[in-house]
C-alpha atoms as a PDB file:
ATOM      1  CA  UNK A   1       0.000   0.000   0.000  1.00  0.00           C
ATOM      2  CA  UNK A   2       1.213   3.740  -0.586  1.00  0.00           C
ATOM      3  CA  UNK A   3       0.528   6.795   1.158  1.00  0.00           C
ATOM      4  CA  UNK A   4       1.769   8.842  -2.238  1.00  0.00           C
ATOM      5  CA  UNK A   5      -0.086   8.605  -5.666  1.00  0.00           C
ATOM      6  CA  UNK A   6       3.428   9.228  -7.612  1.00  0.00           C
ATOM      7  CA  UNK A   7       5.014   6.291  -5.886  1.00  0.00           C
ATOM      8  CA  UNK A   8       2.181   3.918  -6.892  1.00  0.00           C
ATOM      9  CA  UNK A   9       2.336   4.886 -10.175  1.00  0.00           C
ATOM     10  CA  UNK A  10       6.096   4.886 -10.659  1.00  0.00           C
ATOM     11  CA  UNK A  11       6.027   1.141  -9.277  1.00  0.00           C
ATOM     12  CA  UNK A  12       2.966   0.664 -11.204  1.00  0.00           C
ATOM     13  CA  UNK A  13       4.968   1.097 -14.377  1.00  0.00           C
ATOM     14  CA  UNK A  14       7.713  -0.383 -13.514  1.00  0.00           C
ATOM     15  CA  UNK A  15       6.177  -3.559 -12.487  1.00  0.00           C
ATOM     16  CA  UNK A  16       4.115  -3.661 -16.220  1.00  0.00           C
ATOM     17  CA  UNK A  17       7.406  -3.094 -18.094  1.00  0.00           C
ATOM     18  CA  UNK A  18       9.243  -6.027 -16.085  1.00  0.00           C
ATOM     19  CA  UNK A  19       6.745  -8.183 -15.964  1.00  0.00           C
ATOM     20  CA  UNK A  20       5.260  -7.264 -19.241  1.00  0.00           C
ATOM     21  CA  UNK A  21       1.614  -7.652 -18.077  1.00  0.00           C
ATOM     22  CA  UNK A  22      -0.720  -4.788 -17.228  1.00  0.00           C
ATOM     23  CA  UNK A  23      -1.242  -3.540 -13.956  1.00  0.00           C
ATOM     24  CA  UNK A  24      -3.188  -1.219 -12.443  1.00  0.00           C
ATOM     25  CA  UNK A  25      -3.210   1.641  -9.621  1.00  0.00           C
ATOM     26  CA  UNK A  26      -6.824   1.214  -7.081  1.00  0.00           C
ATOM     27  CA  UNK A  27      -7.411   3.397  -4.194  1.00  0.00           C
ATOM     28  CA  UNK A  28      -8.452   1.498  -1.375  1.00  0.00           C
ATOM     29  CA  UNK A  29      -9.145   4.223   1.223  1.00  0.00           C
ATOM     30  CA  UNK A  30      -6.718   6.818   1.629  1.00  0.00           C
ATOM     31  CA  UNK A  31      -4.123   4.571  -0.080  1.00  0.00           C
ATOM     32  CA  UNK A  32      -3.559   3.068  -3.262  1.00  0.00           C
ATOM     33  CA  UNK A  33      -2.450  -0.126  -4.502  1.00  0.00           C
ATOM     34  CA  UNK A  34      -0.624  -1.574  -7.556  1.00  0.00           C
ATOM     35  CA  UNK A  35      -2.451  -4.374  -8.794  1.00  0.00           C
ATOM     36  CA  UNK A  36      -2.272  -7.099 -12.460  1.00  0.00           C
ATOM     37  CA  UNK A  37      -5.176  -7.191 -14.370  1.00  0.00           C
ATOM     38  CA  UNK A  38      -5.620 -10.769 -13.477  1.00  0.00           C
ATOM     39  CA  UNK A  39      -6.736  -9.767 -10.240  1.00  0.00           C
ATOM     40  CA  UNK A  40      -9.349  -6.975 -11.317  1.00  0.00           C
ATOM     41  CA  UNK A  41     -12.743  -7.302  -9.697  1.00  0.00           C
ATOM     42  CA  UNK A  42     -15.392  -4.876 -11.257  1.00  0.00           C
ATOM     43  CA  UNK A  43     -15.854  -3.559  -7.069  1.00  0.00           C
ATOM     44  CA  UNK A  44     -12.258  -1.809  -7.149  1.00  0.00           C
ATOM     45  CA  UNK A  45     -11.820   1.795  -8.362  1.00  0.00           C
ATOM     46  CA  UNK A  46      -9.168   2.382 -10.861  1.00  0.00           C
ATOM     47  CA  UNK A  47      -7.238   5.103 -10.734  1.00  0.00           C
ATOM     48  CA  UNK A  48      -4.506   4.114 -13.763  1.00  0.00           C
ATOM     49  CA  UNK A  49      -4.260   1.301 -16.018  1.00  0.00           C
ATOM     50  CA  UNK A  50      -0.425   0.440 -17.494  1.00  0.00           C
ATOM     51  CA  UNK A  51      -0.162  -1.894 -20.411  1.00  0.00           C
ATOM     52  CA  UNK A  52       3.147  -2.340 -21.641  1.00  0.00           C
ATOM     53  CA  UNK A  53       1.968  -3.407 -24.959  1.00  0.00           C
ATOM     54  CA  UNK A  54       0.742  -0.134 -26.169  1.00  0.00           C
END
């Protein structure tokens, strides 16, 4: 979890380009998370979607 939306997103981006799947940035309170899109559910809200294949 991060307190800072930057942060999420940096590692957010990072993690799509290493492990070349998409990922996402959710808040989840006051914080945000860095998620895959394997683990989506349609109850989260996104805040940033990374796909290193566009």
């Amino acid at each position: 979890m991060f307190n800072d939306i930057w942060i999420a997103r940096k590692n957010a981006l990072n993690l799509a380009q290493t492990l070349m799947v998409a990922t996402m940035v959710i808040a989840v309170g006051p914080q945000y998370a860095v998620i895959t899109a394997d683990d989506h559910d349609s109850s989260l809200t996104v805040i940033q979607e990374y796909d290193p294949f566009t």
